[in-house]
C-alpha atoms as a PDB file:
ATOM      1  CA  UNK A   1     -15.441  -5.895  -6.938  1.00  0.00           C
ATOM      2  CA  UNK A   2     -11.464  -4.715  -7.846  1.00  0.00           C
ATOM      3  CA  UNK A   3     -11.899  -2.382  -5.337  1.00  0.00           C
ATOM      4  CA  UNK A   4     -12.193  -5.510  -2.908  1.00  0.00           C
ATOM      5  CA  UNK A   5      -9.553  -7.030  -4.574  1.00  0.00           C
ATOM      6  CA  UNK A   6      -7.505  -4.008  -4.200  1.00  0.00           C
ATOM      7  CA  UNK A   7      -7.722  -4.078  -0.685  1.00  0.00           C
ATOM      8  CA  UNK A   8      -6.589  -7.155   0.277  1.00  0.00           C
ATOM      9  CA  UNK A   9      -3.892  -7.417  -1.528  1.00  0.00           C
ATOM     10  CA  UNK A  10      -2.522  -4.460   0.358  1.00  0.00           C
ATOM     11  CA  UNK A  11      -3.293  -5.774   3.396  1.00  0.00           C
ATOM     12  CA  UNK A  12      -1.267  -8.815   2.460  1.00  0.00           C
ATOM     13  CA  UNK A  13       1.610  -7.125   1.637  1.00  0.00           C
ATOM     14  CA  UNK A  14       1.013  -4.751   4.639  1.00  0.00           C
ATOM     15  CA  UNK A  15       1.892  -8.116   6.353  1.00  0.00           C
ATOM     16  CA  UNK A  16       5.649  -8.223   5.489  1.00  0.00           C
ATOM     17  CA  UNK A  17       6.417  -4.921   6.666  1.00  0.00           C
ATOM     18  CA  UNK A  18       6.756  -7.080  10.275  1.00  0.00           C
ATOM     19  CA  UNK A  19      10.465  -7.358   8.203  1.00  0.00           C
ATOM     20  CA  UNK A  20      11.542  -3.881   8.325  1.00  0.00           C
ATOM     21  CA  UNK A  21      12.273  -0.987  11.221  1.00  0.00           C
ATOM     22  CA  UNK A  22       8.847   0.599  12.682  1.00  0.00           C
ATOM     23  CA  UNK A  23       9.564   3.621  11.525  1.00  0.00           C
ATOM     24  CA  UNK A  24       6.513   3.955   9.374  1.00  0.00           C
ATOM     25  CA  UNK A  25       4.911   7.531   9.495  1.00  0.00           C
ATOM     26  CA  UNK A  26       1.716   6.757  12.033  1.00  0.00           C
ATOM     27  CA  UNK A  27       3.452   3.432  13.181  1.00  0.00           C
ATOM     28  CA  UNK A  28       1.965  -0.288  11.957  1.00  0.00           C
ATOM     29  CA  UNK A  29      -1.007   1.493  11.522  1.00  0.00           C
ATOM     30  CA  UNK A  30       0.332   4.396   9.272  1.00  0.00           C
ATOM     31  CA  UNK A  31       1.486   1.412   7.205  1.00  0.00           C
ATOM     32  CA  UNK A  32      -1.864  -0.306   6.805  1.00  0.00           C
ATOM     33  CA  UNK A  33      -3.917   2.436   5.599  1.00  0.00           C
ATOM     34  CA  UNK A  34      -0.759   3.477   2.951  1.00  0.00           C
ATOM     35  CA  UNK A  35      -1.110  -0.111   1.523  1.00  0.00           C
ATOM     36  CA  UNK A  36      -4.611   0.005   1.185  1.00  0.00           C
ATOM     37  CA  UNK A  37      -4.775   3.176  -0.029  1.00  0.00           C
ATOM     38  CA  UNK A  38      -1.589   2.927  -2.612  1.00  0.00           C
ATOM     39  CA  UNK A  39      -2.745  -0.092  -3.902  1.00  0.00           C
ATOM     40  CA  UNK A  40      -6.370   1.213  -4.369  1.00  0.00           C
ATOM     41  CA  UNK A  41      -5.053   4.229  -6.395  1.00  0.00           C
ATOM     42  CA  UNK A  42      -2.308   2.348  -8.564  1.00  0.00           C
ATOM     43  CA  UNK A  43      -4.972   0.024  -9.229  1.00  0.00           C
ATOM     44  CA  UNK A  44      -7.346   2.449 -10.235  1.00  0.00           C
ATOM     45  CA  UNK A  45      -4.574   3.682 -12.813  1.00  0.00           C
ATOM     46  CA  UNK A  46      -3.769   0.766 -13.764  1.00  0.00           C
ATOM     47  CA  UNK A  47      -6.873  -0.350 -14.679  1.00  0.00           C
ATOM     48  CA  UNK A  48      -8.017   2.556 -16.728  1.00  0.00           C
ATOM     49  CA  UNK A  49     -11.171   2.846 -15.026  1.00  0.00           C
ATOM     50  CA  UNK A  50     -13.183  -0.488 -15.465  1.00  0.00           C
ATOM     51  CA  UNK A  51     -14.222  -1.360 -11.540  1.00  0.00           C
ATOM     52  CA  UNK A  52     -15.996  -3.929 -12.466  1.00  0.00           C
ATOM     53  CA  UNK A  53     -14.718  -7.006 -13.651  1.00  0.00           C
ATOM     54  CA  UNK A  54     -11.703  -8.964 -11.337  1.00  0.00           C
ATOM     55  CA  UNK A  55      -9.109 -11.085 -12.744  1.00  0.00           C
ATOM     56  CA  UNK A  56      -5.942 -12.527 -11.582  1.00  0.00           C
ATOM     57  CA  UNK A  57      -4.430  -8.950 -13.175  1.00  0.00           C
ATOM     58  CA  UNK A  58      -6.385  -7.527 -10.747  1.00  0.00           C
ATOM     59  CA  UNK A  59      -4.792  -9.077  -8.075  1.00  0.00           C
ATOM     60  CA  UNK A  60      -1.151  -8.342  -9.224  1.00  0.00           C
ATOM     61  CA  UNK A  61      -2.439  -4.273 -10.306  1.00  0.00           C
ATOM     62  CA  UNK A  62      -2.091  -3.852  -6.556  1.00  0.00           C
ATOM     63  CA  UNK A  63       0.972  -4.838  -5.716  1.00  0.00           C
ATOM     64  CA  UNK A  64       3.478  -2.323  -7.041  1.00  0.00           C
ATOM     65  CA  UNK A  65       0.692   0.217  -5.244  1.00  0.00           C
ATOM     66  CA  UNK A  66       0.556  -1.078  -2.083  1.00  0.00           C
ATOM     67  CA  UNK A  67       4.779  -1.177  -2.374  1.00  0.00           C
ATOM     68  CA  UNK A  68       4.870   2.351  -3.113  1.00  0.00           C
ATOM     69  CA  UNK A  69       2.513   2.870  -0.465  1.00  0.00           C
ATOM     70  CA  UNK A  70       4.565   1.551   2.152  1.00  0.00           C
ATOM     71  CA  UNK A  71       7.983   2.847   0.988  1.00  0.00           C
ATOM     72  CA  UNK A  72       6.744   6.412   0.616  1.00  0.00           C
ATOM     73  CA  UNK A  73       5.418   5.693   4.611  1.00  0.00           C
ATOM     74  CA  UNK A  74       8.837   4.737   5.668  1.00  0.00           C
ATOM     75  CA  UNK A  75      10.636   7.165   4.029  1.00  0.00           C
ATOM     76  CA  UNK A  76       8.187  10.051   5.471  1.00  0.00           C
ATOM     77  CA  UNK A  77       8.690   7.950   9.225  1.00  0.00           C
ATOM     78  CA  UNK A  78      12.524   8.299   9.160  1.00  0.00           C
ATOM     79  CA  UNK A  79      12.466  11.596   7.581  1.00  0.00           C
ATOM     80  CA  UNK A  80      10.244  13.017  10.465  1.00  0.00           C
ATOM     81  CA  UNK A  81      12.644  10.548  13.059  1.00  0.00           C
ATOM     82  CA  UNK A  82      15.756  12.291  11.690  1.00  0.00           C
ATOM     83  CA  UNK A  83      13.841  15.687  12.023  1.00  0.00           C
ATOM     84  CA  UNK A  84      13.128  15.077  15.977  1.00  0.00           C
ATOM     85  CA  UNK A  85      16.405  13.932  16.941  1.00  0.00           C
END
Protein backbone atom coordinates (compact mmCIF):
# COMPACT_ATOMS: atom_id res chain seq x y z
CA UNK A 1 0.00 0.00 0.00
CA UNK A 2 3.17 2.78 0.46
CA UNK A 3 4.04 1.88 -2.76
CA UNK A 4 0.56 3.48 -3.81
CA UNK A 5 1.15 6.13 -1.64
CA UNK A 6 4.47 6.67 -3.10
CA UNK A 7 3.16 7.21 -6.32
CA UNK A 8 0.89 9.75 -6.01
CA UNK A 9 2.57 11.87 -4.19
CA UNK A 10 5.02 12.14 -7.04
CA UNK A 11 2.58 12.65 -9.36
CA UNK A 12 1.40 15.58 -7.29
CA UNK A 13 4.43 17.19 -7.12
CA UNK A 14 5.09 16.22 -10.82
CA UNK A 15 2.22 18.82 -11.09
CA UNK A 16 4.22 21.98 -10.18
CA UNK A 17 6.89 21.44 -12.52
CA UNK A 18 4.12 23.41 -15.02
CA UNK A 19 6.36 26.36 -12.93
CA UNK A 20 9.67 25.80 -14.35
CA UNK A 21 11.43 25.75 -18.12
CA UNK A 22 10.59 22.34 -20.14
CA UNK A 23 13.77 21.41 -20.21
CA UNK A 24 13.27 18.16 -18.41
CA UNK A 25 15.36 15.21 -19.93
CA UNK A 26 12.36 13.26 -22.03
CA UNK A 27 10.12 16.47 -21.79
CA UNK A 28 6.78 16.56 -19.26
CA UNK A 29 6.94 13.09 -19.60
CA UNK A 30 10.68 12.54 -18.61
CA UNK A 31 9.49 14.44 -15.53
CA UNK A 32 6.60 12.19 -14.57
CA UNK A 33 8.24 8.94 -14.55
CA UNK A 34 11.47 10.72 -12.44
CA UNK A 35 8.85 11.70 -9.75
CA UNK A 36 7.37 8.52 -9.55
CA UNK A 37 10.26 6.74 -9.65
CA UNK A 38 12.44 9.12 -7.11
CA UNK A 39 9.85 9.18 -4.78
CA UNK A 40 9.31 5.34 -4.92
CA UNK A 41 13.06 4.76 -4.18
CA UNK A 42 13.57 7.55 -1.40
CA UNK A 43 10.61 6.11 0.05
CA UNK A 44 11.76 2.76 0.01
CA UNK A 45 14.95 4.13 1.97
CA UNK A 46 13.27 5.93 3.98
CA UNK A 47 11.17 3.52 5.19
CA UNK A 48 13.65 0.83 5.95
CA UNK A 49 11.81 -1.72 4.21
CA UNK A 50 8.27 -2.10 5.85
CA UNK A 51 5.78 -1.85 2.54
CA UNK A 52 3.14 -2.46 4.34
CA UNK A 53 1.64 -0.22 6.64
CA UNK A 54 0.75 3.74 5.31
CA UNK A 55 0.73 6.66 7.47
CA UNK A 56 0.71 10.30 7.01
CA UNK A 57 4.87 9.74 7.14
CA UNK A 58 4.29 7.89 4.32
CA UNK A 59 2.92 10.50 2.47
CA UNK A 60 5.65 13.13 3.32
CA UNK A 61 8.69 10.00 2.74
CA UNK A 62 7.98 10.87 -0.88
CA UNK A 63 8.38 14.15 -1.22
CA UNK A 64 12.06 14.98 -0.91
CA UNK A 65 12.20 11.78 -3.59
CA UNK A 66 10.05 12.87 -6.02
CA UNK A 67 12.10 16.55 -5.63
CA UNK A 68 15.25 14.93 -6.30
CA UNK A 69 13.67 13.17 -8.99
CA UNK A 70 12.73 16.07 -10.86
CA UNK A 71 15.82 18.26 -10.22
CA UNK A 72 18.24 15.53 -11.26
CA UNK A 73 15.71 15.49 -14.70
CA UNK A 74 16.24 19.11 -15.25
CA UNK A 75 19.61 19.29 -14.63
CA UNK A 76 20.31 16.17 -17.11
CA UNK A 77 17.61 18.29 -19.76
CA UNK A 78 19.77 21.48 -19.76
CA UNK A 79 22.94 19.66 -19.57
CA UNK A 80 22.08 17.67 -22.82
CA UNK A 81 20.38 21.37 -24.22
CA UNK A 82 23.75 23.06 -23.57
CA UNK A 83 25.47 19.96 -25.21
CA UNK A 84 23.34 20.39 -28.64
CA UNK A 85 23.68 23.96 -29.03
Amino acid sequence: MNFLVWVMMGIAVWHFAVFLPDRFWGGIVGAFGAAAVGSVVVGVILAGGEINDPSLLTALEAIPGALIGLSACWFVGVRREEAHA
